[in-house]
C-alpha atoms as a PDB file:
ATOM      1  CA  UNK A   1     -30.501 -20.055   8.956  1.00  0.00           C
ATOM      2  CA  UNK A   2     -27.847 -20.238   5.826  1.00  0.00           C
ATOM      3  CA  UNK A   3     -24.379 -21.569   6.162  1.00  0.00           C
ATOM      4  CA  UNK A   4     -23.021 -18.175   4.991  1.00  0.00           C
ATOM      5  CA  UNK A   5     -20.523 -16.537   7.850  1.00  0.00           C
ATOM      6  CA  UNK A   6     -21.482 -13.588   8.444  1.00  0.00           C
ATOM      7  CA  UNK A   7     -17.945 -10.806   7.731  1.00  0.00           C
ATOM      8  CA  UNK A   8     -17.406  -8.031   9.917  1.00  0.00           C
ATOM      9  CA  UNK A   9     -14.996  -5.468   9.063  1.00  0.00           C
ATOM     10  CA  UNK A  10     -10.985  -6.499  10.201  1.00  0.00           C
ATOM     11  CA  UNK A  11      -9.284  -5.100  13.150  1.00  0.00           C
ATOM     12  CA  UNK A  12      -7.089  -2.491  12.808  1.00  0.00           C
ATOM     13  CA  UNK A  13      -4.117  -5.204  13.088  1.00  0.00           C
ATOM     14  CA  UNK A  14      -5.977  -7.706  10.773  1.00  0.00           C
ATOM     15  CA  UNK A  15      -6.084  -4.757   8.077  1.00  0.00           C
ATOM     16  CA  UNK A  16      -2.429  -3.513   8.302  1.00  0.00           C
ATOM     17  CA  UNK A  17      -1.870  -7.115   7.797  1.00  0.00           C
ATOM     18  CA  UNK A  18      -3.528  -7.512   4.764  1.00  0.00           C
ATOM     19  CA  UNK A  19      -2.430  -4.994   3.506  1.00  0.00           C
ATOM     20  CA  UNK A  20       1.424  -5.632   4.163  1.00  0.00           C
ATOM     21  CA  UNK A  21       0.623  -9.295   2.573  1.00  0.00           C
ATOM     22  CA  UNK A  22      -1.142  -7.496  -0.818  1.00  0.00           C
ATOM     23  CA  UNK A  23       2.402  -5.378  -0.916  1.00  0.00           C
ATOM     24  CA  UNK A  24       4.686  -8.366  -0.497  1.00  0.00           C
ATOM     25  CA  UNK A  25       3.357 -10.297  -2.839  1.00  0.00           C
ATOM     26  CA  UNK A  26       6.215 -11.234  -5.540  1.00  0.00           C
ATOM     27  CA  UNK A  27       4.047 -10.648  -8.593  1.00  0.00           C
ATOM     28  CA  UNK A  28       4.131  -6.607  -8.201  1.00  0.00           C
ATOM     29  CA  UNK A  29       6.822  -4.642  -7.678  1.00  0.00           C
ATOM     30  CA  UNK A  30       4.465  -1.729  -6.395  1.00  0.00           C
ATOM     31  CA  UNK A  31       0.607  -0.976  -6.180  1.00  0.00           C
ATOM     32  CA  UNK A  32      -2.155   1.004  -6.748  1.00  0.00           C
ATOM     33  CA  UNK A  33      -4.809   1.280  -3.587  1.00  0.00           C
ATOM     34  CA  UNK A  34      -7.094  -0.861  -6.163  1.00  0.00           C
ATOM     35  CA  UNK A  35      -4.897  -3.883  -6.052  1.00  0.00           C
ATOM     36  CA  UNK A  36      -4.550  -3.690  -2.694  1.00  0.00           C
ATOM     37  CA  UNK A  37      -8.241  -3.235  -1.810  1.00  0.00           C
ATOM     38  CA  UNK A  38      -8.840  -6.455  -4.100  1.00  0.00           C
ATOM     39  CA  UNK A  39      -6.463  -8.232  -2.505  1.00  0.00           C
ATOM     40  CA  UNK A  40      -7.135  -7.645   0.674  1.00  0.00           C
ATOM     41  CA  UNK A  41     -10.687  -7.819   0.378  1.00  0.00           C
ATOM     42  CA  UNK A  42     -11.898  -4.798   1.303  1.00  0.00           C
ATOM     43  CA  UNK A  43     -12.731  -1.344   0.493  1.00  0.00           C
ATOM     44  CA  UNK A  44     -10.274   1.385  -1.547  1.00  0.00           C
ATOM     45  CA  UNK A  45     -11.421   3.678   1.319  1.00  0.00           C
ATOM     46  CA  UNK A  46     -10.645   1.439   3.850  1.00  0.00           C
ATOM     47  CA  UNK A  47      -6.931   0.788   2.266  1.00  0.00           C
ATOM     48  CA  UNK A  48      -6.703   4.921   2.159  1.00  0.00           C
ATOM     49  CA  UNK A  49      -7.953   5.334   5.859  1.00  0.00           C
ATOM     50  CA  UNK A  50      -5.524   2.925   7.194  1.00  0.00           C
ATOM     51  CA  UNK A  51      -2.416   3.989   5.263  1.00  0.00           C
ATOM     52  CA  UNK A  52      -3.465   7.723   6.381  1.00  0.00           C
ATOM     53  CA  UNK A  53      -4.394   6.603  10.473  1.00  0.00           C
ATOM     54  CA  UNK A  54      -2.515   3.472  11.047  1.00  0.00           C
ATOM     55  CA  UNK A  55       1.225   4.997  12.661  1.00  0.00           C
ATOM     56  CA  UNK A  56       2.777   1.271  11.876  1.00  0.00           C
ATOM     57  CA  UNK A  57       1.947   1.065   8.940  1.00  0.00           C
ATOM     58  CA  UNK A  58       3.237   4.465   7.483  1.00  0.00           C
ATOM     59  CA  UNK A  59       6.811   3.311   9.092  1.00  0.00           C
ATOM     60  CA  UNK A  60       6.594  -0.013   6.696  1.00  0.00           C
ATOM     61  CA  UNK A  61       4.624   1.340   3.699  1.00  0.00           C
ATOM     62  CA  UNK A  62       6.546   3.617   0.881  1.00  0.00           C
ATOM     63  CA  UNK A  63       4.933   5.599  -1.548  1.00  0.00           C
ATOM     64  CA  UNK A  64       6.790   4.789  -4.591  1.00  0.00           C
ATOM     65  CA  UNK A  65       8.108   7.816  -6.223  1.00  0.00           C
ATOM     66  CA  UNK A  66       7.187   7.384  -9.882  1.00  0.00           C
ATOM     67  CA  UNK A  67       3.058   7.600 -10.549  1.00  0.00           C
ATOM     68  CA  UNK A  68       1.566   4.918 -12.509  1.00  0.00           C
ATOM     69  CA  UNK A  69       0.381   5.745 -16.143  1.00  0.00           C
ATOM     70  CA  UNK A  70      -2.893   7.309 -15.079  1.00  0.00           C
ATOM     71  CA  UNK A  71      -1.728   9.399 -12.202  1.00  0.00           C
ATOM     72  CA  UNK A  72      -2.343   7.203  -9.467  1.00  0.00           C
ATOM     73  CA  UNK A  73       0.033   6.920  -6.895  1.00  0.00           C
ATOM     74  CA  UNK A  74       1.649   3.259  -6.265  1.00  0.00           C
ATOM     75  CA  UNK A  75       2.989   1.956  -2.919  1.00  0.00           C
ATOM     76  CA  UNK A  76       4.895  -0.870  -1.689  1.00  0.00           C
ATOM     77  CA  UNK A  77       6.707  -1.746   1.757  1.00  0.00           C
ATOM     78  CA  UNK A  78       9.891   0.048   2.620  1.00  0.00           C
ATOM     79  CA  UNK A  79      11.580  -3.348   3.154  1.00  0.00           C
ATOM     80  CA  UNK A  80      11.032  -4.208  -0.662  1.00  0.00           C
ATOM     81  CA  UNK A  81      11.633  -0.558  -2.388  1.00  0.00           C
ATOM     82  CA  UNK A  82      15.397  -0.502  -0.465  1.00  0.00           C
ATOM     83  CA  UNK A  83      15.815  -3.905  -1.937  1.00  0.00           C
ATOM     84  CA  UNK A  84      14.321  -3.813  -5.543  1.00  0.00           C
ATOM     85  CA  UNK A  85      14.091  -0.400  -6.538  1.00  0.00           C
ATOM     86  CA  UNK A  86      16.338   0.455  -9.310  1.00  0.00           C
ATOM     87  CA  UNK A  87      19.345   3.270  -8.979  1.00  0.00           C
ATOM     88  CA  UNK A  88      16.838   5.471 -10.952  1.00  0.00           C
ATOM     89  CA  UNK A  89      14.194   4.672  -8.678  1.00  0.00           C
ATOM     90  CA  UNK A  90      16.261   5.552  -5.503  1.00  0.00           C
ATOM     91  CA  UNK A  91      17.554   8.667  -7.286  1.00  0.00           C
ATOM     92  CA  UNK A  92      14.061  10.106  -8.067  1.00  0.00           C
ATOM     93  CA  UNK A  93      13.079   9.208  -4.472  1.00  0.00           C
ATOM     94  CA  UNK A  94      15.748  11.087  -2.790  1.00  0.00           C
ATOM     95  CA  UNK A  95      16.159  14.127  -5.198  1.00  0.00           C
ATOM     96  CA  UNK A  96      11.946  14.226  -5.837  1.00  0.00           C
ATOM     97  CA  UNK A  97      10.441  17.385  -5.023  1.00  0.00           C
ATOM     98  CA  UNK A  98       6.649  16.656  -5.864  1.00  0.00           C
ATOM     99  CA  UNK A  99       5.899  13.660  -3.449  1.00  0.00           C
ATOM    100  CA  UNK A 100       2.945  12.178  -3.230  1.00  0.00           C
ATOM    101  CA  UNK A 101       1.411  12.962   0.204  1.00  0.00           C
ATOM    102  CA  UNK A 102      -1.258  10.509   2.026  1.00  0.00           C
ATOM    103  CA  UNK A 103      -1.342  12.710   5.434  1.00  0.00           C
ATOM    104  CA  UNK A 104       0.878  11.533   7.670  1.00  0.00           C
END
Protein backbone atom coordinates (compact mmCIF):
# COMPACT_ATOMS: atom_id res chain seq x y z
CA UNK A 1 0.00 0.00 0.00
CA UNK A 2 1.29 3.83 -0.72
CA UNK A 3 1.80 6.36 1.97
CA UNK A 4 -0.76 8.64 0.24
CA UNK A 5 -3.90 9.49 2.79
CA UNK A 6 -6.61 8.84 1.30
CA UNK A 7 -9.17 12.61 1.33
CA UNK A 8 -12.69 12.35 1.83
CA UNK A 9 -14.84 15.21 1.27
CA UNK A 10 -15.05 17.83 4.67
CA UNK A 11 -17.92 17.93 6.98
CA UNK A 12 -20.32 20.36 6.65
CA UNK A 13 -18.52 22.29 9.70
CA UNK A 14 -14.98 21.55 8.28
CA UNK A 15 -16.22 23.32 4.92
CA UNK A 16 -17.91 26.46 6.41
CA UNK A 17 -14.63 26.64 8.06
CA UNK A 18 -12.60 26.76 5.24
CA UNK A 19 -14.32 28.73 3.73
CA UNK A 20 -14.63 31.52 6.52
CA UNK A 21 -10.58 31.11 6.73
CA UNK A 22 -10.26 31.68 2.55
CA UNK A 23 -12.54 35.03 3.34
CA UNK A 24 -10.47 36.27 6.25
CA UNK A 25 -7.49 36.07 4.83
CA UNK A 26 -5.78 39.74 4.87
CA UNK A 27 -4.51 39.60 1.30
CA UNK A 28 -8.21 40.09 -0.31
CA UNK A 29 -10.54 42.38 0.54
CA UNK A 30 -13.35 40.18 -1.18
CA UNK A 31 -13.56 36.95 -3.42
CA UNK A 32 -14.62 35.23 -6.21
CA UNK A 33 -16.01 31.40 -5.51
CA UNK A 34 -12.60 30.49 -7.50
CA UNK A 35 -10.34 31.81 -4.83
CA UNK A 36 -12.17 30.38 -2.38
CA UNK A 37 -12.48 26.89 -3.91
CA UNK A 38 -8.51 27.09 -4.30
CA UNK A 39 -8.07 27.98 -1.08
CA UNK A 40 -10.01 25.85 0.52
CA UNK A 41 -9.22 22.99 -1.47
CA UNK A 42 -12.11 21.96 -2.89
CA UNK A 43 -14.60 22.22 -5.54
CA UNK A 44 -16.32 25.76 -6.99
CA UNK A 45 -19.52 23.66 -6.67
CA UNK A 46 -18.91 22.65 -3.41
CA UNK A 47 -18.11 26.49 -2.26
CA UNK A 48 -21.66 27.38 -4.19
CA UNK A 49 -23.63 24.46 -2.43
CA UNK A 50 -22.52 25.43 0.93
CA UNK A 51 -22.95 29.21 0.70
CA UNK A 52 -26.57 28.33 -0.85
CA UNK A 53 -27.44 25.24 2.08
CA UNK A 54 -25.27 26.04 4.97
CA UNK A 55 -27.89 28.57 7.34
CA UNK A 56 -24.50 29.71 9.38
CA UNK A 57 -22.79 30.51 6.97
CA UNK A 58 -25.21 32.88 5.00
CA UNK A 59 -25.49 34.86 8.57
CA UNK A 60 -21.43 35.41 8.35
CA UNK A 61 -20.88 35.53 4.55
CA UNK A 62 -21.76 38.96 2.49
CA UNK A 63 -22.09 39.18 -1.01
CA UNK A 64 -20.18 42.20 -1.79
CA UNK A 65 -22.20 44.62 -3.69
CA UNK A 66 -19.94 45.69 -6.55
CA UNK A 67 -19.23 42.61 -9.29
CA UNK A 68 -15.75 41.96 -10.18
CA UNK A 69 -14.56 42.99 -13.76
CA UNK A 70 -15.97 39.93 -15.48
CA UNK A 71 -19.32 39.73 -13.83
CA UNK A 72 -18.65 37.45 -11.18
CA UNK A 73 -19.97 38.06 -7.98
CA UNK A 74 -17.33 38.52 -4.95
CA UNK A 75 -18.00 37.70 -1.26
CA UNK A 76 -16.41 38.22 1.95
CA UNK A 77 -17.57 37.81 5.75
CA UNK A 78 -19.98 40.31 7.18
CA UNK A 79 -17.53 40.93 10.06
CA UNK A 80 -14.87 42.32 7.49
CA UNK A 81 -17.29 44.29 4.85
CA UNK A 82 -18.79 46.46 8.16
CA UNK A 83 -15.19 47.05 8.96
CA UNK A 84 -13.33 47.69 5.59
CA UNK A 85 -15.77 48.54 3.14
CA UNK A 86 -15.49 52.00 1.96
CA UNK A 87 -18.50 54.79 2.43
CA UNK A 88 -19.11 54.06 -1.32
CA UNK A 89 -19.14 50.53 -0.73
CA UNK A 90 -21.72 50.74 2.18
CA UNK A 91 -23.74 53.24 0.11
CA UNK A 92 -24.12 50.94 -2.96
CA UNK A 93 -24.94 48.10 -0.51
CA UNK A 94 -27.75 49.75 1.18
CA UNK A 95 -29.28 51.82 -1.75
CA UNK A 96 -28.47 48.64 -4.46
CA UNK A 97 -31.38 47.44 -6.18
CA UNK A 98 -29.82 44.58 -8.42
CA UNK A 99 -28.28 42.23 -5.68
CA UNK A 100 -26.69 39.41 -6.38
CA UNK A 101 -28.81 36.45 -5.13
CA UNK A 102 -27.19 32.88 -4.08
CA UNK A 103 -30.73 31.37 -2.77
CA UNK A 104 -31.09 31.89 0.53
Amino acid sequence: MSGTAIEREPSEAELRELILRALSDQRFKFRAIDGIATDANVSRQMVWEALRSDAQLGHLVKIFPVRANDGRPLFTTKDRFVKEATFTEKFIDFFGSERVSIGY
